[in-house]
Protein backbone atom coordinates (compact mmCIF):
# COMPACT_ATOMS: atom_id res chain seq x y z
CA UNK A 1 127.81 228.93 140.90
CA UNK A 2 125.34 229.39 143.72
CA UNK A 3 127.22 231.27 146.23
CA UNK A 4 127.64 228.68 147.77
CA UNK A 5 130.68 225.61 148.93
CA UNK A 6 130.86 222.34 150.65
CA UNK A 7 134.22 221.67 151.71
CA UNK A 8 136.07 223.75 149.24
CA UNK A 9 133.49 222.54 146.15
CA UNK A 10 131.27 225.30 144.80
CA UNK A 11 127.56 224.15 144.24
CA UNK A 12 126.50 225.01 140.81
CA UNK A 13 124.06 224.43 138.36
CA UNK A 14 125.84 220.58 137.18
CA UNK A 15 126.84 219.27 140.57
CA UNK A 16 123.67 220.23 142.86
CA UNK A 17 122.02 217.31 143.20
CA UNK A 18 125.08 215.78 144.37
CA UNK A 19 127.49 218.10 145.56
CA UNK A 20 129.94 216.06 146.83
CA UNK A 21 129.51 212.68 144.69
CA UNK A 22 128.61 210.38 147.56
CA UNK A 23 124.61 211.25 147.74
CA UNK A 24 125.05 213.25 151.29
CA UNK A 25 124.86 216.80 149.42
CA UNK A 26 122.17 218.24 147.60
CA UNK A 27 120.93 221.80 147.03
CA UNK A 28 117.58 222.63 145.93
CA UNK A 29 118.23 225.95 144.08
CA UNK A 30 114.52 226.90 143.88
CA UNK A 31 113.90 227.16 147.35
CA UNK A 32 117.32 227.71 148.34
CA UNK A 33 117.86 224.78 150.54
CA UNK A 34 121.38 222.87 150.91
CA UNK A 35 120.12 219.32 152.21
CA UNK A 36 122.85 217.17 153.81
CA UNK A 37 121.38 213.70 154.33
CA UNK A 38 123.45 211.83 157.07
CA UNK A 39 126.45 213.77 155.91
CA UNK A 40 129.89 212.82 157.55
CA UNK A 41 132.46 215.42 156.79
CA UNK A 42 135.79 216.71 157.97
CA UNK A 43 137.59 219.65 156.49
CA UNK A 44 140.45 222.12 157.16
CA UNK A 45 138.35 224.91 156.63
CA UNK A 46 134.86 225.80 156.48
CA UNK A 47 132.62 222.84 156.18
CA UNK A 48 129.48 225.76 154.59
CA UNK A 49 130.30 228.42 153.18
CA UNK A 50 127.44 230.76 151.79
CA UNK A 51 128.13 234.13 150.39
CA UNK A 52 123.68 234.18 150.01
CA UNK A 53 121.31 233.62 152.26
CA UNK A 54 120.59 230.42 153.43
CA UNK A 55 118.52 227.58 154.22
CA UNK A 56 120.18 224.42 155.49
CA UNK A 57 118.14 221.03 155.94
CA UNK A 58 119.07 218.05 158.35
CA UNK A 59 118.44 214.19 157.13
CA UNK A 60 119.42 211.85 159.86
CA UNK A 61 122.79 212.08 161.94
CA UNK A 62 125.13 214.63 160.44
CA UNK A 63 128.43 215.70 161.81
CA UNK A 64 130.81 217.96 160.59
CA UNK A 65 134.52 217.90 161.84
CA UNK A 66 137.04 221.22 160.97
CA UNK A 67 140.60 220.50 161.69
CA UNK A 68 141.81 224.46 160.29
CA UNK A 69 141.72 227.94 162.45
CA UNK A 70 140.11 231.44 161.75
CA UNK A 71 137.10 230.61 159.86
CA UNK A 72 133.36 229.19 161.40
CA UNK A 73 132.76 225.53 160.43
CA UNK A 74 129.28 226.81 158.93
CA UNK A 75 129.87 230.34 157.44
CA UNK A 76 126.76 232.47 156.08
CA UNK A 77 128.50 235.99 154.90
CA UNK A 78 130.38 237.33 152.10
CA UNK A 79 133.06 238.70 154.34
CA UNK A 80 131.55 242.09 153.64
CA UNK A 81 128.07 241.41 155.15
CA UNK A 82 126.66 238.53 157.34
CA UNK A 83 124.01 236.93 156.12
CA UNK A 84 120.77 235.29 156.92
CA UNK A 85 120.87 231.15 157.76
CA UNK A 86 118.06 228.38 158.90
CA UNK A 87 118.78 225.51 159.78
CA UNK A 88 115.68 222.70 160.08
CA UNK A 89 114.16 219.66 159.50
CA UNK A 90 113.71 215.97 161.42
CA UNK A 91 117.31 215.55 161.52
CA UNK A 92 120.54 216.67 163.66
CA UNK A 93 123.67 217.66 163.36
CA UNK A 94 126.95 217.91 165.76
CA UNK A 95 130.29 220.18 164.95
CA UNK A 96 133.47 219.09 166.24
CA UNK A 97 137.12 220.20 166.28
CA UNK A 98 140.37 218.46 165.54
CA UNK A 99 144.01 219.96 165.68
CA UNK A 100 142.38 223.70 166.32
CA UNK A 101 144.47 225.94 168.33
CA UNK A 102 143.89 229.74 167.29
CA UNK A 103 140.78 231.44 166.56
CA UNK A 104 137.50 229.06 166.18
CA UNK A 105 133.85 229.31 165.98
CA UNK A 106 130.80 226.95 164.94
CA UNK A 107 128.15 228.58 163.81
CA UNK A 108 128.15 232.28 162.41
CA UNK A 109 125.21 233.95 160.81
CA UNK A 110 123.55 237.48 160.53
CA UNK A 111 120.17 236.48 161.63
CA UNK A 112 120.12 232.63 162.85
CA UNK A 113 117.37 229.97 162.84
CA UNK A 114 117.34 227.04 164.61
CA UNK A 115 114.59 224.68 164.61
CA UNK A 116 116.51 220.88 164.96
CA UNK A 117 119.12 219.56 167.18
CA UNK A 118 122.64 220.98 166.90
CA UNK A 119 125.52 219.97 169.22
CA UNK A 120 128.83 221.85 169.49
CA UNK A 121 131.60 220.54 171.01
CA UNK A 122 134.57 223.78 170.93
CA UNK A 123 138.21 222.27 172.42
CA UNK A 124 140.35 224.47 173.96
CA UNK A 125 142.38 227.09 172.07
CA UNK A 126 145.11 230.33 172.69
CA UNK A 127 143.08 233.16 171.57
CA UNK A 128 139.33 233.02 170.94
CA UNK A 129 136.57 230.37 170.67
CA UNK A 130 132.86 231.15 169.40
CA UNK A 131 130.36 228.38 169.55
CA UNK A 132 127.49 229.88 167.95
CA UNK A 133 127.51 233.89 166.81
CA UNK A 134 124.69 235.29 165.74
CA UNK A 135 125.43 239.08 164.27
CA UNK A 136 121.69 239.90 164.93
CA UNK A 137 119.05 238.15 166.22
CA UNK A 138 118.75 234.18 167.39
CA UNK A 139 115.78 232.34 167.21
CA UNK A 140 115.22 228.55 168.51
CA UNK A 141 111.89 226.61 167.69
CA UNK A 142 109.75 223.40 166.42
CA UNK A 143 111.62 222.16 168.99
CA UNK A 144 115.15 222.50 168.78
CA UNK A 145 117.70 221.25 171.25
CA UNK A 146 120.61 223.32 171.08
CA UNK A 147 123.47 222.10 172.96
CA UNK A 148 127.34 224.06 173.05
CA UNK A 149 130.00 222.80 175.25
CA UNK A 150 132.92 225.50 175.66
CA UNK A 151 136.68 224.56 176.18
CA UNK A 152 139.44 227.01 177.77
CA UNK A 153 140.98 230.07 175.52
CA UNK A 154 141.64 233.36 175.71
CA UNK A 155 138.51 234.60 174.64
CA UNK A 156 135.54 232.23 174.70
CA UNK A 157 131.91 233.20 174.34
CA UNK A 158 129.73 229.92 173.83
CA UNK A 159 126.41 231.30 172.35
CA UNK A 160 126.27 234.75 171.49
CA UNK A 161 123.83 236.83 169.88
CA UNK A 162 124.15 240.60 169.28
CA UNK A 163 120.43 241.63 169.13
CA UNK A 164 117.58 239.44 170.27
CA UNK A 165 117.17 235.62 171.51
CA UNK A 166 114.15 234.19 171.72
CA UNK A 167 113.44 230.26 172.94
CA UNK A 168 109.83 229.49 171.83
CA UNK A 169 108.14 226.51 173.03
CA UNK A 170 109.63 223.27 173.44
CA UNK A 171 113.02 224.74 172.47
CA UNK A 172 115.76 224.40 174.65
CA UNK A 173 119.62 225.66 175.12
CA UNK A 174 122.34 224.35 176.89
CA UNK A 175 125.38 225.90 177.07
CA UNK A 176 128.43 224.87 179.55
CA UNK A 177 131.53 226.68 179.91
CA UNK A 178 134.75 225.85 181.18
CA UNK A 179 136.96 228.91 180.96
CA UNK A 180 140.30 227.77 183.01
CA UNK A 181 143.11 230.06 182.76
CA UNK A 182 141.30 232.64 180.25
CA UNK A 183 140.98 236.46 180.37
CA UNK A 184 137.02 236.19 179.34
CA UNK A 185 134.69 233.04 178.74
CA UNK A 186 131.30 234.36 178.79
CA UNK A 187 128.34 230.77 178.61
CA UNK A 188 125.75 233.00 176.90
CA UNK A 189 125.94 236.84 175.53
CA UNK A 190 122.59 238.61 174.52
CA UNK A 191 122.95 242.32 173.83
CA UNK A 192 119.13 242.53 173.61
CA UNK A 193 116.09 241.23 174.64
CA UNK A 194 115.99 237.62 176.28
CA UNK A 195 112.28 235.50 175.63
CA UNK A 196 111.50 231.98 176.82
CA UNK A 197 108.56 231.22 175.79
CA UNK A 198 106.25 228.82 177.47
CA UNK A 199 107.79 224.89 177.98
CA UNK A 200 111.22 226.30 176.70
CA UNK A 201 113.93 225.69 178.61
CA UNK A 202 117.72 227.23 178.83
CA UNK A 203 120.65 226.22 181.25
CA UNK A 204 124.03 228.10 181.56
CA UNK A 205 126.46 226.60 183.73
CA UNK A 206 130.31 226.44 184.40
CA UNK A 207 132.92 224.19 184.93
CA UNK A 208 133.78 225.60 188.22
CA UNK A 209 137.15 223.57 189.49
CA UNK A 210 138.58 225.06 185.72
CA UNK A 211 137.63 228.94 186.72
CA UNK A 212 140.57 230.61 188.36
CA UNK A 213 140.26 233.97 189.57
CA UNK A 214 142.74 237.23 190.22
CA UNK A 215 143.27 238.90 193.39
């Protein structure tokens, strides 16, 4: 084993260069890259799991869809420590949710990569939604377009990253919110530093007819 699943199948040594038997999964294990080549998959838990750093490249349209609770659709830590993921190349990828109710989140990494076009879609849920959590820094560039639409909970944050973001470029992030009834929806968290480089671009907005506010 590598450390690594798709969909609840472990990538080792005799199934890598086709994980999943249809030709959408491969994994280079010398340069550490887990390839998914117009992938289509749905899954009640998560989609990636990687107890290792990572590398994740994008062939064509790719879209993942988890229909379970409590775990991120594309996991990079060992439930001990978070680990490192990039995610690249000429293709894209969009996460959706099905049936999820409780505790969701897309995307959740130590340090975080971007550099292609990922699309989040979170629905609403009773306690706490995460579109993409970065557990140190969060970097976008080559051009990424990085797109996270929130739904209502309890607890929603759509992008968050604990340490740094930076959007270099022609990067961009767009992150919508719509928090109705919920305690705290936060758009975008960044508990460091903030850098848009030149031509990048970033919009935060909310759904405001959904926000309803105490006396």
């Amino acid at each position: 084993s590598y450390d690594i699943s798709v969909a609840g199948v472990e990538v080792t040594r005799d199934n890598s260069d086709d994980v999943l038997g249809d030709g959408s999964v491969y994994y280079d294990s010398v340069n550490n890259i887990l390839v998914f080549d117009n992938a289509e998959i749905e899954y009640d838990h998560s989609v990636v799991y990687s107890r290792v750093d990572l590398m994740i490249n994008l062939v064509g349209e790719n879209k993942f869809v988890m229909s379970g609770d409590y775990v991120p659709v594309i996991h990079a830590s060992n439930y001990l420590l978070s680990k490192d993921l990039t995610i690249f190349g000429d293709g894209s990828l969009s996460i959706e949710f099905e049936g999820t109710s409780g505790d969701i989140t897309g995307i959740y990494a130590k340090n975080l990569k971007i550099e292609s076009d990922v699309s989040l879609e979170l629905p609403d849920c009773t306690n706490i939604a995460n579109g993409i959590y970065s557990d140190g820094s969060m970097v976008l560039t080559n051009g990424a377009n990085v797109t996270v639409n929130g739904g209502a909970g309890k607890f929603c944050t759509a992008v968050k990253a604990r340490n740094h973001l930076d959007i270099e470029y022609d990067s961009s992030l767009n992150v919508s919110i719509a928090p109705g009834s919920a305690d705290l929806c936060r758009g975008l968290t960044v508990g460091g530093s903030l850098v848009l480089w030149d031509g990048a671009e970033l919009s935060v907005s909310v759904d405001d007819e959904a926000v309803k506010t105490s006396e």
